[in-house]
C-alpha atoms as a PDB file:
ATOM      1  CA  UNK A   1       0.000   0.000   0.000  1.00  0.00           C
ATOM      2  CA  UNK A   2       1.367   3.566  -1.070  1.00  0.00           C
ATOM      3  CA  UNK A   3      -0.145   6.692   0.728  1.00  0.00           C
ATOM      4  CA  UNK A   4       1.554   9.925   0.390  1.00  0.00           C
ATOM      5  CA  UNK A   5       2.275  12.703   3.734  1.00  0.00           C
ATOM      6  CA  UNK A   6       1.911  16.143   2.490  1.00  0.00           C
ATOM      7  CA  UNK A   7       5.327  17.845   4.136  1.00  0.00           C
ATOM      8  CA  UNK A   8       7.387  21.232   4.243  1.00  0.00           C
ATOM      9  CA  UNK A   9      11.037  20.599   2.668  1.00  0.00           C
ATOM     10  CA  UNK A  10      13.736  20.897   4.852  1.00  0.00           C
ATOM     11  CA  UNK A  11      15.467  23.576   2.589  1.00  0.00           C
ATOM     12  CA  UNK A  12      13.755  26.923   1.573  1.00  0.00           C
ATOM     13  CA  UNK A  13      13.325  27.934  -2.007  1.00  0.00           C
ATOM     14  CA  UNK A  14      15.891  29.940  -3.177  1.00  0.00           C
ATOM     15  CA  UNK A  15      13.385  32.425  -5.348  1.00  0.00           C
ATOM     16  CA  UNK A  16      10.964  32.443  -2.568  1.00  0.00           C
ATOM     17  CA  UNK A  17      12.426  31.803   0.929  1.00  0.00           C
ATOM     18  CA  UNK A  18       9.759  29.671   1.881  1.00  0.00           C
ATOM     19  CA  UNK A  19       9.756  26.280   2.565  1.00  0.00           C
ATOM     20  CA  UNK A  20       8.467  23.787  -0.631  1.00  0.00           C
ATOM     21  CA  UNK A  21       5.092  21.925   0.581  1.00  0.00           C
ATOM     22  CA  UNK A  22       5.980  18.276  -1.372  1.00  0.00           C
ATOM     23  CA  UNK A  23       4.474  14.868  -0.803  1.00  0.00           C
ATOM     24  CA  UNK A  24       6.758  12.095   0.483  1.00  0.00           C
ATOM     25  CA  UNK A  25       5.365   8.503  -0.128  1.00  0.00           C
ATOM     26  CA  UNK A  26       5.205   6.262   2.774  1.00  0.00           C
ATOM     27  CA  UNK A  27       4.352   2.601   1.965  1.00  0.00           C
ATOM     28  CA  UNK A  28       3.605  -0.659   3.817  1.00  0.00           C
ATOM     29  CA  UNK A  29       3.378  -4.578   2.453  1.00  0.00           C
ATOM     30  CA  UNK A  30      -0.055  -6.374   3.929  1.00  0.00           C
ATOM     31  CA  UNK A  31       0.529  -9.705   4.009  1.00  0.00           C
ATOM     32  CA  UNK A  32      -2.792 -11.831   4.496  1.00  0.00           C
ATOM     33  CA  UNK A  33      -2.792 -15.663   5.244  1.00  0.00           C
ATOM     34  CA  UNK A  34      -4.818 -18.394   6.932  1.00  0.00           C
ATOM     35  CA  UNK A  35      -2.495 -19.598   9.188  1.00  0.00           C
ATOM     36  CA  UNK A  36      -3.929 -20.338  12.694  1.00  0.00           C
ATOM     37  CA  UNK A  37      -0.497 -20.693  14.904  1.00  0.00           C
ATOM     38  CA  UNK A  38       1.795 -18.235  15.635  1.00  0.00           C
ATOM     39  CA  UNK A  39       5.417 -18.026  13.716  1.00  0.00           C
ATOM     40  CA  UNK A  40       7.060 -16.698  16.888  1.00  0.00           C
ATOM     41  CA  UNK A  41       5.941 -15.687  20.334  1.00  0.00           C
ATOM     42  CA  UNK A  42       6.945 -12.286  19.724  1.00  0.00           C
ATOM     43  CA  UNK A  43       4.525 -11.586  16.775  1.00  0.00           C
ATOM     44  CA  UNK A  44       7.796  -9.949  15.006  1.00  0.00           C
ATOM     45  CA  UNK A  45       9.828 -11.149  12.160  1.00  0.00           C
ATOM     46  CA  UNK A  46      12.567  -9.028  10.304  1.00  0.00           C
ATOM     47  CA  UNK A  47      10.423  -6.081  11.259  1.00  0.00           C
ATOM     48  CA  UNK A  48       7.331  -7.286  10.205  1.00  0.00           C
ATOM     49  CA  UNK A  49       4.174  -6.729  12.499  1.00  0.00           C
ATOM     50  CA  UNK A  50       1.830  -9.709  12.586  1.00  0.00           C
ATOM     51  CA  UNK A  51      -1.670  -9.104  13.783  1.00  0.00           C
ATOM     52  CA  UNK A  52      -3.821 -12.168  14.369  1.00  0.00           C
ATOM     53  CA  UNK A  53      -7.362 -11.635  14.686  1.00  0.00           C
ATOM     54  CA  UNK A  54      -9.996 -15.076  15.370  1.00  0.00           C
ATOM     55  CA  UNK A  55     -11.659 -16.170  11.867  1.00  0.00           C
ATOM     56  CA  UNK A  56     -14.661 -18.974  12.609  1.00  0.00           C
ATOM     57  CA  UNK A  57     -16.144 -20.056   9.227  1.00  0.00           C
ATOM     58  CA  UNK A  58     -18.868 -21.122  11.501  1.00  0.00           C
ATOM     59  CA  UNK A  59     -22.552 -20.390  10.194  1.00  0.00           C
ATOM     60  CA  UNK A  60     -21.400 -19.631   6.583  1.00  0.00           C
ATOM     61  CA  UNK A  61     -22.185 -22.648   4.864  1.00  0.00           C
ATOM     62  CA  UNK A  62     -25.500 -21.104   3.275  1.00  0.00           C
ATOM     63  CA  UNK A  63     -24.141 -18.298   2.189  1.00  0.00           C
ATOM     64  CA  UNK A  64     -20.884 -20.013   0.542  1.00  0.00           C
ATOM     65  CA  UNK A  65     -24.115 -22.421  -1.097  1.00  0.00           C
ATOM     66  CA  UNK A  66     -25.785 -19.176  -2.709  1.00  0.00           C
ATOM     67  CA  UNK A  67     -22.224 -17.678  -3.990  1.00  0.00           C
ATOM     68  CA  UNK A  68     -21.525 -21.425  -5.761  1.00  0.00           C
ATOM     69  CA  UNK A  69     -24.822 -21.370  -7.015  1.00  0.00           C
ATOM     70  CA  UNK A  70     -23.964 -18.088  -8.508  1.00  0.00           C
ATOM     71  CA  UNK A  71     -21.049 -18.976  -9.785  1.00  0.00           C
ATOM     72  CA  UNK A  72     -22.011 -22.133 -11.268  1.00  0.00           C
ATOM     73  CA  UNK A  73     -24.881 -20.424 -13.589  1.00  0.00           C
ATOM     74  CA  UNK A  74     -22.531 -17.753 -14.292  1.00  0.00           C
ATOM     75  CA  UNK A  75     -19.981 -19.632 -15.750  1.00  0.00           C
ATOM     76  CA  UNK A  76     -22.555 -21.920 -17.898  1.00  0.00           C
ATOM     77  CA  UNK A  77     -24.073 -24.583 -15.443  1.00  0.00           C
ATOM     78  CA  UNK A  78     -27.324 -26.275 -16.287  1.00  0.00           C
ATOM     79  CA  UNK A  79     -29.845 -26.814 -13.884  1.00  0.00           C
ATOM     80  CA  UNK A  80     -28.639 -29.883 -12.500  1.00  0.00           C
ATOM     81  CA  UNK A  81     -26.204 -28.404 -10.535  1.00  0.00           C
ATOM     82  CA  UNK A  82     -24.220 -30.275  -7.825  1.00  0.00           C
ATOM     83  CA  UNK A  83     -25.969 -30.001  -4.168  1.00  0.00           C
ATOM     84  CA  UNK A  84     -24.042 -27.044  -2.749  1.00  0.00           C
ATOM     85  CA  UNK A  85     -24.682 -26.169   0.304  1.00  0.00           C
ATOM     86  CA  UNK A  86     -23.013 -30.386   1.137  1.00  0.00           C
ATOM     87  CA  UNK A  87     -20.018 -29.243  -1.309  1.00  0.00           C
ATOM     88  CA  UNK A  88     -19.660 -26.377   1.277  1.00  0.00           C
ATOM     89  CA  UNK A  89     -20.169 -28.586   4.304  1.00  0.00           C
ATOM     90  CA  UNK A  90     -17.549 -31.665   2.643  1.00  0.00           C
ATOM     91  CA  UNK A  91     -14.998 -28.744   1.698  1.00  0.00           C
ATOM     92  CA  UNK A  92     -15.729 -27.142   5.577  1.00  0.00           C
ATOM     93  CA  UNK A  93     -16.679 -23.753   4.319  1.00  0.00           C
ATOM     94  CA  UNK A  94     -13.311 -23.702   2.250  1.00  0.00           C
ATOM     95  CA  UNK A  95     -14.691 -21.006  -0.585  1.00  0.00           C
ATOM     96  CA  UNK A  96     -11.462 -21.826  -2.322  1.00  0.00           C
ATOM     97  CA  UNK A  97     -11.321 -25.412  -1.844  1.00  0.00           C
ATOM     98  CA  UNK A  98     -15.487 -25.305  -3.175  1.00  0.00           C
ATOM     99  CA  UNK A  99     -14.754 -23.656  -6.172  1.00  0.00           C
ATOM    100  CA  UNK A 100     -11.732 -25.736  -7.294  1.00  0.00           C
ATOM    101  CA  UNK A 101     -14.282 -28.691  -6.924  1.00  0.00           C
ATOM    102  CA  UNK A 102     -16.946 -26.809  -8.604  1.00  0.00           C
ATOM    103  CA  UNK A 103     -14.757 -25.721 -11.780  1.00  0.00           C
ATOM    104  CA  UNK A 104     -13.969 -29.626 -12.001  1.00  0.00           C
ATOM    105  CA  UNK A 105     -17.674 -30.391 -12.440  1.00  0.00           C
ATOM    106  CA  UNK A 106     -18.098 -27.277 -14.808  1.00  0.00           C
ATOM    107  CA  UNK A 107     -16.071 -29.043 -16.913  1.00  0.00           C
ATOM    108  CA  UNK A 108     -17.140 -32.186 -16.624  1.00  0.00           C
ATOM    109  CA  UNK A 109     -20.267 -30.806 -18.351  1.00  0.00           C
END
């Protein structure tokens, strides 16, 4: 991510006097993953910050069914469409691992 700081430069403008307002950028790297443990107790790693915040994929199963659903008549699925609110429950609410199985039954079309 790249945000810029509006700032006064440290030297004055020789025409002017005054100080130059410029914009300095100031940037950070997000990293997002699934992983559940800890890398360290510390939370630090080569300056890196790691915030870990509970995820529960508990009570989502019918609305990962409606997004497949979607999905699968979006991308050219008859009406015979694979039962997806169990493909949610057999992947445990896995969006990623769902659609991987649900692009292998597209094509098996």
């Amino acid at each position: 991510m790249v945000t810029f700081i509006d700032c006064q430069s440290k030297e004055p403008d020789p025409d002017t006097g005054e100080r130059k307002l410029i914009r300095r950028p100031w940037t950070t790297t997000v990293f997002h993953i699934s992983q559940t443990e800890l890398l360290d107790s510390t939370g630090r790693i080569d300056g890196c910050v790691f915030v870990f915040t509970e995820f529960s994929s508990y009570g989502m199963a019918g609305d990962i069914a409606a997004y497949l659903e979607r999905v699968w008549h979006a991308e050219g699925g008859n009406g015979n469409g694979p039962d997806f609110a169990r493909l949610a429950k057999d992947c445990r609410n896995n969006v990623r691992d769902c659609l991987g199985r649900l692009e292998v039954e597209l094509m098996a079309l």
